[in-house]
C-alpha atoms as a PDB file:
ATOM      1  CA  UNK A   1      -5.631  10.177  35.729  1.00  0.00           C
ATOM      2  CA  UNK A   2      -8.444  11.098  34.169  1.00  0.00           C
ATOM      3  CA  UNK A   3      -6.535  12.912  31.386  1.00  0.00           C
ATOM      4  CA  UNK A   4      -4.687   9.593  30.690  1.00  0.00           C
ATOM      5  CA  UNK A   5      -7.412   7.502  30.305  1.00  0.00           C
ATOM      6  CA  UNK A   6      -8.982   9.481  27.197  1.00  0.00           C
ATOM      7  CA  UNK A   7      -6.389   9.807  25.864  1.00  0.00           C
ATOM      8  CA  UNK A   8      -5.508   6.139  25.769  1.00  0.00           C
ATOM      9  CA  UNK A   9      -9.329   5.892  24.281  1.00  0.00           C
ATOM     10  CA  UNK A  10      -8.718   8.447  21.662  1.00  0.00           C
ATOM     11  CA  UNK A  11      -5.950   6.201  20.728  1.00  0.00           C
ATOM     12  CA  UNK A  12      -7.217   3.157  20.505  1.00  0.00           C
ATOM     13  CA  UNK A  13     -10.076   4.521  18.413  1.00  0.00           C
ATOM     14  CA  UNK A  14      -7.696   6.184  15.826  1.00  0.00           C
ATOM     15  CA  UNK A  15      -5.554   2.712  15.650  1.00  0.00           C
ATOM     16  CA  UNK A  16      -8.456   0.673  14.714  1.00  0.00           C
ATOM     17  CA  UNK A  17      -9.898   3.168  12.602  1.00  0.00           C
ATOM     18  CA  UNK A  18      -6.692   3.731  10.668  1.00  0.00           C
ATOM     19  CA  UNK A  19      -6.448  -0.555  10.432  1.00  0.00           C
ATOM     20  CA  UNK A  20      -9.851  -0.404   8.726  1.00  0.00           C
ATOM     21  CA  UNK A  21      -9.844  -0.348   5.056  1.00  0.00           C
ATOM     22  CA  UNK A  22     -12.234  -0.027   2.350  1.00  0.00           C
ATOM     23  CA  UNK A  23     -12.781  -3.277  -0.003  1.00  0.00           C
ATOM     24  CA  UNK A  24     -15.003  -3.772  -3.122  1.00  0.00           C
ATOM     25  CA  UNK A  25     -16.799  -7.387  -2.977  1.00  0.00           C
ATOM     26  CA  UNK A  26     -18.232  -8.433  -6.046  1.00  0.00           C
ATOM     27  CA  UNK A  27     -19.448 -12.061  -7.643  1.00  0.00           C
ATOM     28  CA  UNK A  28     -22.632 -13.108  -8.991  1.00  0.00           C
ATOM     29  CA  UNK A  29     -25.510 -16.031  -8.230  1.00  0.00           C
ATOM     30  CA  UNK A  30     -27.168 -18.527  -9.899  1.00  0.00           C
ATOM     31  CA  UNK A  31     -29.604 -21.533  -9.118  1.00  0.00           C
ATOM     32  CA  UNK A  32     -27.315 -24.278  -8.342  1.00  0.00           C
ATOM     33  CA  UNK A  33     -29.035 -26.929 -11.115  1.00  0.00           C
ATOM     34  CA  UNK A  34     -29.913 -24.432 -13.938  1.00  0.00           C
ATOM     35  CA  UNK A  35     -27.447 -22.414 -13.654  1.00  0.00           C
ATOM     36  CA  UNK A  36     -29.630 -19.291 -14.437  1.00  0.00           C
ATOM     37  CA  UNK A  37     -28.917 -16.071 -12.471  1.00  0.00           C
ATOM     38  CA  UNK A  38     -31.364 -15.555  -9.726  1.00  0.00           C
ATOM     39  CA  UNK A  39     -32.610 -11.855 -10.285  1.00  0.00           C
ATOM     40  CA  UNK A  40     -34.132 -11.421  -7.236  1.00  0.00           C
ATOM     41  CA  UNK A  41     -31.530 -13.308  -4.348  1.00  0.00           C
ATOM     42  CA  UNK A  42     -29.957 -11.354  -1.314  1.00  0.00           C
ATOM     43  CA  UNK A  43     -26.971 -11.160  -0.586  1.00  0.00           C
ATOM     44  CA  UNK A  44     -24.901  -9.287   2.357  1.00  0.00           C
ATOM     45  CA  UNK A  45     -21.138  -9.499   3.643  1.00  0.00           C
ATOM     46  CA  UNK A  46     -20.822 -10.234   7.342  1.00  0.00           C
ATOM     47  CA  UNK A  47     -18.064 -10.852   9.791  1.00  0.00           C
ATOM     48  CA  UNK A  48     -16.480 -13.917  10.752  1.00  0.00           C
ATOM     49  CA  UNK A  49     -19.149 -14.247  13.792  1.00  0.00           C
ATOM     50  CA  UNK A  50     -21.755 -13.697  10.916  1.00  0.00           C
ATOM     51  CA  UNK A  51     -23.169  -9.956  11.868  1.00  0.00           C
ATOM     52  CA  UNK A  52     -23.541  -7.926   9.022  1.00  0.00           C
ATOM     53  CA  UNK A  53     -21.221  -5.451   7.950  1.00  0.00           C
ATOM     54  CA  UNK A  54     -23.287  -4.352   4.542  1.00  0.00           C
ATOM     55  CA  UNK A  55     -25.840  -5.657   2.388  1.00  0.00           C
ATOM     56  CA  UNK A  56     -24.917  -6.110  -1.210  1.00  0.00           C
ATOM     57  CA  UNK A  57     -26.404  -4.115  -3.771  1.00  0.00           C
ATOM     58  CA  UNK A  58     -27.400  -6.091  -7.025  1.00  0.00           C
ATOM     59  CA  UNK A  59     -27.449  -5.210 -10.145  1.00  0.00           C
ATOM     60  CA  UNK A  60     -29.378  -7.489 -13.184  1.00  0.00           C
ATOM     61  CA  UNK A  61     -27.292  -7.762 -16.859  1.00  0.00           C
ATOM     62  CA  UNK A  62     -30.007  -8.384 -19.633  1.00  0.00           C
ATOM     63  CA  UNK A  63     -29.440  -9.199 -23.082  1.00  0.00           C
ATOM     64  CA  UNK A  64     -32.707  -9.096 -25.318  1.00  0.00           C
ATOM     65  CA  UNK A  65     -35.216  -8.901 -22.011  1.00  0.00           C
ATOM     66  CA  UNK A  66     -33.142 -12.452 -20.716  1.00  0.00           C
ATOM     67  CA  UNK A  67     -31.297 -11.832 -17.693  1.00  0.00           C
ATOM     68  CA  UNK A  68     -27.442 -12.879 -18.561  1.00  0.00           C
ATOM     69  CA  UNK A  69     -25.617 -11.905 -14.738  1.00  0.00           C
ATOM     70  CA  UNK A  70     -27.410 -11.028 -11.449  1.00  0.00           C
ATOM     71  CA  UNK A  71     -23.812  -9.142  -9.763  1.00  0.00           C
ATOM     72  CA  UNK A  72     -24.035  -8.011  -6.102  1.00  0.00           C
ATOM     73  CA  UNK A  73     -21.527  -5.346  -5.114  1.00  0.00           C
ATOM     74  CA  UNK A  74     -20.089  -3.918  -2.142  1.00  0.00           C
ATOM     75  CA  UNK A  75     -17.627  -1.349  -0.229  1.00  0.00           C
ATOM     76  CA  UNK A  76     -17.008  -2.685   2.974  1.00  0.00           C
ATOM     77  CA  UNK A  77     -15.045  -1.476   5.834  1.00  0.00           C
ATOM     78  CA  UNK A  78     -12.845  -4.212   7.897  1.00  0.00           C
ATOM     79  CA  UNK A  79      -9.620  -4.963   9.487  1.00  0.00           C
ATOM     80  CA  UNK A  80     -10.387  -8.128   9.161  1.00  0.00           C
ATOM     81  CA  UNK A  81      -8.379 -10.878   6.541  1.00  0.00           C
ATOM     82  CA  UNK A  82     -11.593 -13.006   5.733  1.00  0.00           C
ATOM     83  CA  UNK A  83     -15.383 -12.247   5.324  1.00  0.00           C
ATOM     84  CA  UNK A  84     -18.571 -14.107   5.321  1.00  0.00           C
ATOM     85  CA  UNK A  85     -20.517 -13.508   1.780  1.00  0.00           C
ATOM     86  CA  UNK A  86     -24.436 -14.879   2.599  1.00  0.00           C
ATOM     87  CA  UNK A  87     -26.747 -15.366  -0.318  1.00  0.00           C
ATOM     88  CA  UNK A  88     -30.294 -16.441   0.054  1.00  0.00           C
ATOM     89  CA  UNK A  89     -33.814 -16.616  -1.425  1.00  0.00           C
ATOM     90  CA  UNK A  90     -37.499 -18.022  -0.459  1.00  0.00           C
ATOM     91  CA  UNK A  91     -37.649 -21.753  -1.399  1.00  0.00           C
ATOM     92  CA  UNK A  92     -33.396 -22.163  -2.043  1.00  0.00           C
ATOM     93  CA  UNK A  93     -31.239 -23.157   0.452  1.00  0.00           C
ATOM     94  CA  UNK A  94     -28.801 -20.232   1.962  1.00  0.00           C
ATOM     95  CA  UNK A  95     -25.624 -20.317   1.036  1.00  0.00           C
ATOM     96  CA  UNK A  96     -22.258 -18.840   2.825  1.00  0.00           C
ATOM     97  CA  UNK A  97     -18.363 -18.337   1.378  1.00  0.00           C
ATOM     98  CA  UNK A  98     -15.831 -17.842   3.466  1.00  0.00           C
ATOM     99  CA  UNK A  99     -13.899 -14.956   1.514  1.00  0.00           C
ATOM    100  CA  UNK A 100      -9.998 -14.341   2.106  1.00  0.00           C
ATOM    101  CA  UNK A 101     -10.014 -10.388   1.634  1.00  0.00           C
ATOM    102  CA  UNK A 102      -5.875  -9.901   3.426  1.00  0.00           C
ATOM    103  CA  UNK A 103      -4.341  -7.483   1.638  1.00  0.00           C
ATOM    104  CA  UNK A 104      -6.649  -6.898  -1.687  1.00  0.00           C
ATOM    105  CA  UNK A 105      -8.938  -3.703  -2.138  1.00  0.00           C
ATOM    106  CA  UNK A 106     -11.198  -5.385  -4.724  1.00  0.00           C
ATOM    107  CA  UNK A 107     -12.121  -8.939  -4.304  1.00  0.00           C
ATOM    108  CA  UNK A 108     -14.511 -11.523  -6.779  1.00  0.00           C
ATOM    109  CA  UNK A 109     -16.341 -14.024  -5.225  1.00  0.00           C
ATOM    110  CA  UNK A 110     -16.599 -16.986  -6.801  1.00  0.00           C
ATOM    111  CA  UNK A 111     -20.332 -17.925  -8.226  1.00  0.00           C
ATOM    112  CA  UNK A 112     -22.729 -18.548  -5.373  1.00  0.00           C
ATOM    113  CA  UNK A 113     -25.052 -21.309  -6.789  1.00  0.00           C
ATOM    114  CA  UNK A 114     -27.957 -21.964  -4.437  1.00  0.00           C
ATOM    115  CA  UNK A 115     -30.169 -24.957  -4.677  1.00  0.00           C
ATOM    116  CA  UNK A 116     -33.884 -25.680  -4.309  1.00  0.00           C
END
């Protein structure tokens, strides 16, 4: 009996870690009124119950010392069709996009604008 219950374990873990895959999330944020990229905003990708699966990595674009882009990135593992992308920074309101991620490896996120 014993016997039969790990191995029922061992294959539900290998099922829902084959029906994981890996997707690439990327957009970029702003401030919602001047439309100016917002260097120094967080941003993570969370489930649809809103626990964190990763935080995003960002990355500034400059042109002549002026910051052009503020892009977050991220490789997340889910089995899930939709994620939660979560953007936020002292004295701007948080914002969160519902992403549909079914079927796509590499997704762009619309422009999070956050206001004041």
């Amino acid at each position: 009996m014993k016997r039969k219950i790990i191995t029922i374990i061992i294959a539900l873990t290998a099922t829902s870690a084959w029906a994981q895959r890996e997707v690439t999330i990327t957009g970029d944020v702003k401030d919602g009124f001047l439309k100016t990229p917002l260097t120094d905003a967080k941003v993570k990708i969370c489930r649809a119950d809103s626990t964190m699966l990763d935080t995003a990595k960002m990355t500034i674009y400059k042109r002549s010392d002026q910051p052009l882009y503020a892009v977050f990135s991220s490789k997340v593992k889910t089995d899930a069709n939709a994620v939660l992308v979560h953007a936020w920074l002292q004295g701007y309101d948080d914002v969160w996009q519902r992403v549909n991620i079914t079927g796509q490896t590499e997704v762009e996120v619309p422009t999070l604008e956050i206001q004041q």
